[in-house]
N, C-alpha and C. Protein backbone atom coordinates (compact mmCIF):
# COMPACT_ATOMS: atom_id res chain seq x y z
N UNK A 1 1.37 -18.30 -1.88
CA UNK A 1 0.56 -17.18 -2.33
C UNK A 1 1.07 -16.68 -3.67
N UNK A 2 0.23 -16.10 -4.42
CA UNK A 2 0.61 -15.81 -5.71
C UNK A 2 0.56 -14.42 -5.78
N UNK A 3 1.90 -13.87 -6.18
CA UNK A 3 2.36 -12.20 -6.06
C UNK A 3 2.25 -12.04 -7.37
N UNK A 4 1.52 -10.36 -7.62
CA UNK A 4 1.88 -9.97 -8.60
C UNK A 4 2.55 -8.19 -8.40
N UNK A 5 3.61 -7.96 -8.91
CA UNK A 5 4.06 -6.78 -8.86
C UNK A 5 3.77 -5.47 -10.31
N UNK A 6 3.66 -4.50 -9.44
CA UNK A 6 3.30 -3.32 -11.00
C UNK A 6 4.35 -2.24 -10.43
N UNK A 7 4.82 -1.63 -11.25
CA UNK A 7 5.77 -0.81 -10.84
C UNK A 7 5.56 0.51 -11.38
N UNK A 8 6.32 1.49 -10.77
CA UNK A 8 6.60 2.60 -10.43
C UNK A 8 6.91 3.71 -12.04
N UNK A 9 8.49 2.68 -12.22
CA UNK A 9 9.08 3.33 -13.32
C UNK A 9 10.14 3.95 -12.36
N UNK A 10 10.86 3.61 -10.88
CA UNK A 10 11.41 4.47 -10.47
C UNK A 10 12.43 4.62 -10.89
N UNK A 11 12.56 5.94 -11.66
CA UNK A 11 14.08 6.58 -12.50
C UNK A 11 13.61 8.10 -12.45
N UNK A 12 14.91 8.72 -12.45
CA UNK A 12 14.48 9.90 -12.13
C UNK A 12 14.71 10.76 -13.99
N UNK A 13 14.44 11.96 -13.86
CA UNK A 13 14.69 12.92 -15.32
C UNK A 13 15.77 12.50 -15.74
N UNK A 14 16.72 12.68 -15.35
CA UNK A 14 17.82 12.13 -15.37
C UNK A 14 18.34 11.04 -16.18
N UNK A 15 17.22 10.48 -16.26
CA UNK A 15 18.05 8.94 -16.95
C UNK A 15 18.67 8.26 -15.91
N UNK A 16 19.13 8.54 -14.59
CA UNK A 16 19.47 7.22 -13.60
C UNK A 16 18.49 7.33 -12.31
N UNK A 17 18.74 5.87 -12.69
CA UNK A 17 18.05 5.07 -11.21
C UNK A 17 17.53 5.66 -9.94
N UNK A 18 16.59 5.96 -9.41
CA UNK A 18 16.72 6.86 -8.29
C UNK A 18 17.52 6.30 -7.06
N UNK A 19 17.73 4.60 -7.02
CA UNK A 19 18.32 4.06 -6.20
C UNK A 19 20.31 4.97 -5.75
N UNK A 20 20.36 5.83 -7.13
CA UNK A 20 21.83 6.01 -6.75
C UNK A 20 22.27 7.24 -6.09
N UNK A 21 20.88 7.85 -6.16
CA UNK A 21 20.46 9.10 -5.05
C UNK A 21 21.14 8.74 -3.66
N UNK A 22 22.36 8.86 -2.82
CA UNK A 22 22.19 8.76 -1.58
C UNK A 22 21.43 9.28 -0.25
N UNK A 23 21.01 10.59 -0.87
CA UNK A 23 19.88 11.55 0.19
C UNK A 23 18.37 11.15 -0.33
N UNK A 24 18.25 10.33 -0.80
CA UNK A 24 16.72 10.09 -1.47
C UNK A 24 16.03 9.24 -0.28
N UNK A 25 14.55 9.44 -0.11
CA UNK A 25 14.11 9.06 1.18
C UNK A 25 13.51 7.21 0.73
N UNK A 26 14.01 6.82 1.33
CA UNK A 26 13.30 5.00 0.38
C UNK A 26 11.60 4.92 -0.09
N UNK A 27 11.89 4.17 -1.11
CA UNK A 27 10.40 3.63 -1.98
C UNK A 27 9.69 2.77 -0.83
N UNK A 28 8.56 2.74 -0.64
CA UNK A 28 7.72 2.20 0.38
C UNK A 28 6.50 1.40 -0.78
N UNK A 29 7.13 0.03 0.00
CA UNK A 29 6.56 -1.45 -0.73
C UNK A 29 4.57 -1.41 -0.14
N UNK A 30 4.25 -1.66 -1.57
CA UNK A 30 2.99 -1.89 -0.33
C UNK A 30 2.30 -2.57 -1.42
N UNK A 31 2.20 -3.76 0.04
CA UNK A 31 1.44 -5.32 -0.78
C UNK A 31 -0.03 -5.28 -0.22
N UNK A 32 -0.80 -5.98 -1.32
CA UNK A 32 -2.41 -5.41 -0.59
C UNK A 32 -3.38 -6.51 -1.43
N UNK A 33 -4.48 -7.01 -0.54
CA UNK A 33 -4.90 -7.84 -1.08
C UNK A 33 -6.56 -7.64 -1.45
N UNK A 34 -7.42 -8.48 -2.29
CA UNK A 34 -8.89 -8.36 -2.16
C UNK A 34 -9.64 -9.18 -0.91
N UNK A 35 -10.39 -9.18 -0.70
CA UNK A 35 -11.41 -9.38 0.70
C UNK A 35 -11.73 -10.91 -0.80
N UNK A 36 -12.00 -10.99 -1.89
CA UNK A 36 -12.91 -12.28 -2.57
C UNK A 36 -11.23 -12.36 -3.19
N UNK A 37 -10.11 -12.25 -2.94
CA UNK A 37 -9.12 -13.07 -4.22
C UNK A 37 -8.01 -13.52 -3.47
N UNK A 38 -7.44 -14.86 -3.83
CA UNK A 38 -6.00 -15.04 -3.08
C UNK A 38 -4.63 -14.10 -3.47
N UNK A 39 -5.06 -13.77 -4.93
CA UNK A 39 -3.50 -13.08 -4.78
C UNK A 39 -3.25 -11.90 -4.18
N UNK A 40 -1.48 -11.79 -3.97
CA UNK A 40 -1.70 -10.68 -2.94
C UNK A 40 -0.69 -9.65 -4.45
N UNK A 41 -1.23 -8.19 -4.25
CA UNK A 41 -0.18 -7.45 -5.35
C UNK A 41 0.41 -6.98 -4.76
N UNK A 42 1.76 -6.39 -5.72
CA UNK A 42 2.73 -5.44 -4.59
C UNK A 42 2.82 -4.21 -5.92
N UNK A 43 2.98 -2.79 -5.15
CA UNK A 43 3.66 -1.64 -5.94
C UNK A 43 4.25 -1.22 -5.03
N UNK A 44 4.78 -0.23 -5.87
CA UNK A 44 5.82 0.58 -5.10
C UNK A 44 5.53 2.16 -5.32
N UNK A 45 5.57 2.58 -4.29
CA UNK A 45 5.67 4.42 -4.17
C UNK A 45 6.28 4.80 -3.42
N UNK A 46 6.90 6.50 -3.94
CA UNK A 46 8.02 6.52 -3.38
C UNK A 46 7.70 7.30 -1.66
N UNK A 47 8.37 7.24 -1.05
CA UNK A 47 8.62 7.73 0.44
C UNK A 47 8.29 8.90 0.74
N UNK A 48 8.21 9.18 1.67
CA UNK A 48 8.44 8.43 3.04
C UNK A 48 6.92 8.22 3.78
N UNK A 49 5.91 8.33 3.28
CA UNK A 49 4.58 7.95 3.79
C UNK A 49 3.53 7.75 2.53
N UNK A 50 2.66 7.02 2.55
CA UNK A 50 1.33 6.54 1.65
C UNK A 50 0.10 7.35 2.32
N UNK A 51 -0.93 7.91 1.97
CA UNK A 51 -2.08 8.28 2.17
C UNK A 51 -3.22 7.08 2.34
N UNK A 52 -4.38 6.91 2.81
CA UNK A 52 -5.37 6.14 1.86
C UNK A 52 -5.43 7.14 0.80
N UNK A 53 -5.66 7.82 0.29
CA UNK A 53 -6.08 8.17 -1.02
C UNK A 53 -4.86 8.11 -1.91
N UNK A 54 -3.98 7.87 -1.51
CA UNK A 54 -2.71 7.28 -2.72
C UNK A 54 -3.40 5.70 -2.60
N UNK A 55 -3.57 4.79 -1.21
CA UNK A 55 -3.99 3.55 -1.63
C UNK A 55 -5.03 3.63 -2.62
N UNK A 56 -6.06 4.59 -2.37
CA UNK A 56 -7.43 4.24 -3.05
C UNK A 56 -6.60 4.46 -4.78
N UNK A 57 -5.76 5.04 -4.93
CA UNK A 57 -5.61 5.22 -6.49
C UNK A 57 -4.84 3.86 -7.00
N UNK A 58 -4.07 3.38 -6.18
CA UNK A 58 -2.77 2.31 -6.67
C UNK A 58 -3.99 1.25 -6.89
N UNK A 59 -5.42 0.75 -6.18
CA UNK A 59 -6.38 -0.13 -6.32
C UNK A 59 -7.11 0.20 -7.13
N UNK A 60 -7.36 1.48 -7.62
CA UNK A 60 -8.34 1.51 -8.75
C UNK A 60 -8.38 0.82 -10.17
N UNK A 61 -7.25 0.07 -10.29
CA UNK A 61 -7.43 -0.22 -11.41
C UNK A 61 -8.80 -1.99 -11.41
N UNK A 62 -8.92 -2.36 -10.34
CA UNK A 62 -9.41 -3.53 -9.56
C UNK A 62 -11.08 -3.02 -9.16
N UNK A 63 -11.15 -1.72 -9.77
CA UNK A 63 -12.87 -0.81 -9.47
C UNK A 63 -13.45 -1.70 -7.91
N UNK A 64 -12.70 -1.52 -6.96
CA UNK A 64 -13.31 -1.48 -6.03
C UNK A 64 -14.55 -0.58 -5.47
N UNK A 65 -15.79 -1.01 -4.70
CA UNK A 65 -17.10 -0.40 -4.65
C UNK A 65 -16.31 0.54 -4.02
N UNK A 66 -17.55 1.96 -4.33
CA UNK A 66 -17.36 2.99 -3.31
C UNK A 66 -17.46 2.80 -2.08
N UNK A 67 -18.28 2.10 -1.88
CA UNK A 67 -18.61 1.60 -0.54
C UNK A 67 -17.56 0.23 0.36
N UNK A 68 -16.37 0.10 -0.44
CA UNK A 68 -15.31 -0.21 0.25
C UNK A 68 -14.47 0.01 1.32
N UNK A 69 -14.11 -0.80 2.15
CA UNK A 69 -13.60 -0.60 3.74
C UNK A 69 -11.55 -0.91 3.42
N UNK A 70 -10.97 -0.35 3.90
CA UNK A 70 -9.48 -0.59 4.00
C UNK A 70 -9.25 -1.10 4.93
N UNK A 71 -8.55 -1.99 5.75
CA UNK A 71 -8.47 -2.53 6.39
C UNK A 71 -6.50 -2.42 6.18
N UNK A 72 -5.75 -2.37 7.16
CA UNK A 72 -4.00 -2.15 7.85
C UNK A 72 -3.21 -2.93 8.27
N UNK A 73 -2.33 -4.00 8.18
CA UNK A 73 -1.80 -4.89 9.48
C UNK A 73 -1.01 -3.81 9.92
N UNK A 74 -0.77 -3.78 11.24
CA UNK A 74 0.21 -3.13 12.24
C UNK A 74 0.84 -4.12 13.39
N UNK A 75 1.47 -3.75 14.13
CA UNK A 75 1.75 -4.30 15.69
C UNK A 75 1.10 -3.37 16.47
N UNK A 76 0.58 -3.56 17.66
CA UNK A 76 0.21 -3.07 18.48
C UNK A 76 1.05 -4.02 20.02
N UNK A 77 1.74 -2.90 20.44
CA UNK A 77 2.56 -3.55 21.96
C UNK A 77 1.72 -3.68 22.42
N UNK A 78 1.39 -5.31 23.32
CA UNK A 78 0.57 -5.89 24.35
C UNK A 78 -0.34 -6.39 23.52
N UNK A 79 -0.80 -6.32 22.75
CA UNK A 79 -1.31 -7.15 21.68
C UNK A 79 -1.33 -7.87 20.30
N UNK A 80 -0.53 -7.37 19.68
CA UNK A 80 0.21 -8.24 18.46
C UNK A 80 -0.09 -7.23 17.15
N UNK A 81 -0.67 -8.35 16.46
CA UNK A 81 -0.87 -8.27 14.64
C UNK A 81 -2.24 -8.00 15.05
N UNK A 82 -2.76 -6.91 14.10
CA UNK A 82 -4.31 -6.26 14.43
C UNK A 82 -4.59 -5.64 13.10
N UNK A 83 -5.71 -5.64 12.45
CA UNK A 83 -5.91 -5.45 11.19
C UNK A 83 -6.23 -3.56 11.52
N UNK A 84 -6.35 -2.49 11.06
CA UNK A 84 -6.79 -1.40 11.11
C UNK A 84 -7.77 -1.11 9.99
N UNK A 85 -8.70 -0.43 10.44
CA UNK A 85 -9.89 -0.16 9.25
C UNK A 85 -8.89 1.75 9.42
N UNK A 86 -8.95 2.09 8.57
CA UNK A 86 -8.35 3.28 7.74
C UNK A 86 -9.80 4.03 6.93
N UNK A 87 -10.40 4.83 7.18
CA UNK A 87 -11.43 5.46 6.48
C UNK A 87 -11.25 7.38 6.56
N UNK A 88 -10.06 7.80 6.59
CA UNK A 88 -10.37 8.99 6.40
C UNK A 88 -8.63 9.33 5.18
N UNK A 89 -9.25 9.53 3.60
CA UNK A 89 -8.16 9.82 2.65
C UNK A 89 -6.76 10.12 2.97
N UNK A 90 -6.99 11.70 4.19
CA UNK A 90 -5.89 12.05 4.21
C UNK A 90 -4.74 11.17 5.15
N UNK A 91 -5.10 10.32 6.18
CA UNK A 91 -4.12 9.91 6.74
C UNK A 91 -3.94 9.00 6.19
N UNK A 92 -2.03 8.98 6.86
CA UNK A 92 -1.09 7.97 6.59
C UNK A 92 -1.49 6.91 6.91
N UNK A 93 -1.04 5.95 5.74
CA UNK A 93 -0.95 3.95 6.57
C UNK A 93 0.09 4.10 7.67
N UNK A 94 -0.19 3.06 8.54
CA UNK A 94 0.01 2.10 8.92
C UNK A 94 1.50 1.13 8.58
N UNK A 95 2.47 1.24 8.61
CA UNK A 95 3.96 0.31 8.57
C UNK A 95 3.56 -0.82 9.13
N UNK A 96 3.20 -1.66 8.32
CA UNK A 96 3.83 -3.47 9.10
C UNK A 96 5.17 -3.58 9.38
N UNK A 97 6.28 -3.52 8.31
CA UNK A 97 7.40 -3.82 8.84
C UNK A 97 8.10 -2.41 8.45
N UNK A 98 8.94 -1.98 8.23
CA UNK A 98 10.19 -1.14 7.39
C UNK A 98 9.92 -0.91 6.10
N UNK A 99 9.49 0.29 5.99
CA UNK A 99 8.52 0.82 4.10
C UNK A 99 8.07 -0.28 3.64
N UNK A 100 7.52 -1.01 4.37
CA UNK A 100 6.23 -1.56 4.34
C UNK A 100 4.76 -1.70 4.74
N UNK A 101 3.90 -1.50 3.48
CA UNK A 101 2.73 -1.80 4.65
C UNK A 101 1.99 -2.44 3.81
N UNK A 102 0.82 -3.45 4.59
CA UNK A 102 0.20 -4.55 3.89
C UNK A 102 -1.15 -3.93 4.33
N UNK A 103 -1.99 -3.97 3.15
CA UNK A 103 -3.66 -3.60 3.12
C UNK A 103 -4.54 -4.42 2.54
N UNK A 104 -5.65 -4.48 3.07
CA UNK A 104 -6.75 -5.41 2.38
C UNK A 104 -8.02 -4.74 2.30
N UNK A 105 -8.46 -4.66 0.90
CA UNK A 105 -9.51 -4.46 0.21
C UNK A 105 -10.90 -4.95 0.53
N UNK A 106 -11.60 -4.75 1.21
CA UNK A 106 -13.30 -5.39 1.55
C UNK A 106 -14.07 -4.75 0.64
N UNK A 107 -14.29 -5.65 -0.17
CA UNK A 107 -15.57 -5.02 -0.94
C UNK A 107 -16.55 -4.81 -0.31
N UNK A 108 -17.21 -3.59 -0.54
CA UNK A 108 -18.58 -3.12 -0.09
C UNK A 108 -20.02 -4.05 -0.81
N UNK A 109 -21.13 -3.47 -0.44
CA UNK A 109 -22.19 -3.82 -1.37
C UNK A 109 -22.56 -2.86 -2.03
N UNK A 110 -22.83 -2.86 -3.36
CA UNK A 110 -22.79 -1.64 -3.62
C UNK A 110 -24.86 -1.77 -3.78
């Protein structure tokens, strides 16, 4: 699969790294793909939870239709890997693994 990463800029006022923060809550990876493209992208934002409407902004640059569906991987105990459709801004994703979460883009019709 072909990754592409965009980043953050995570550094704080400061001039250092936010990594050297020891009370700082971790950056949460989130790789996400299109419904029509193989590559998958990754950014990064910082912790400790993502919105859809933080997803809907990190994808805008890709003008997905309004009429676009989000779609989640999760685990679900007793049943596995299950995609989640996500349609209301304010709630949180979904964690696949550890400040991670993986989303996929369905284009709508517009």
């Amino acid at each position: 699969a072909v990754v592409s990463t965009q980043s953050t800029g995570a550094h704080t006022g400061s001039g250092q790294a936010r990594s050297s923060d020891p009370n700082r809550v971790p950056d949460i990876q989130i790789a996400y793909t299109y419904s029509t493209d193989s590559i998958c992208y990754v950014k990064v934002l910082p912790g400790p939870s993502v919105t859809l409407q933080q997803f809907k902004e990190v994808v805008a640059w890709n003008n997905p239709s309004p009429n676009a569906r989000y779609f989640f991987k999760r685990q679900l105990p007793g049943i596995g890997e299950v995609h989640e459709e996500i349609n209301q801004d304010s709630l949180p994703l979904p964690f696949w693994a550890p400040n991670t979460i993986f989303g996929r883009v369905e284009r709508g019709l517009d």
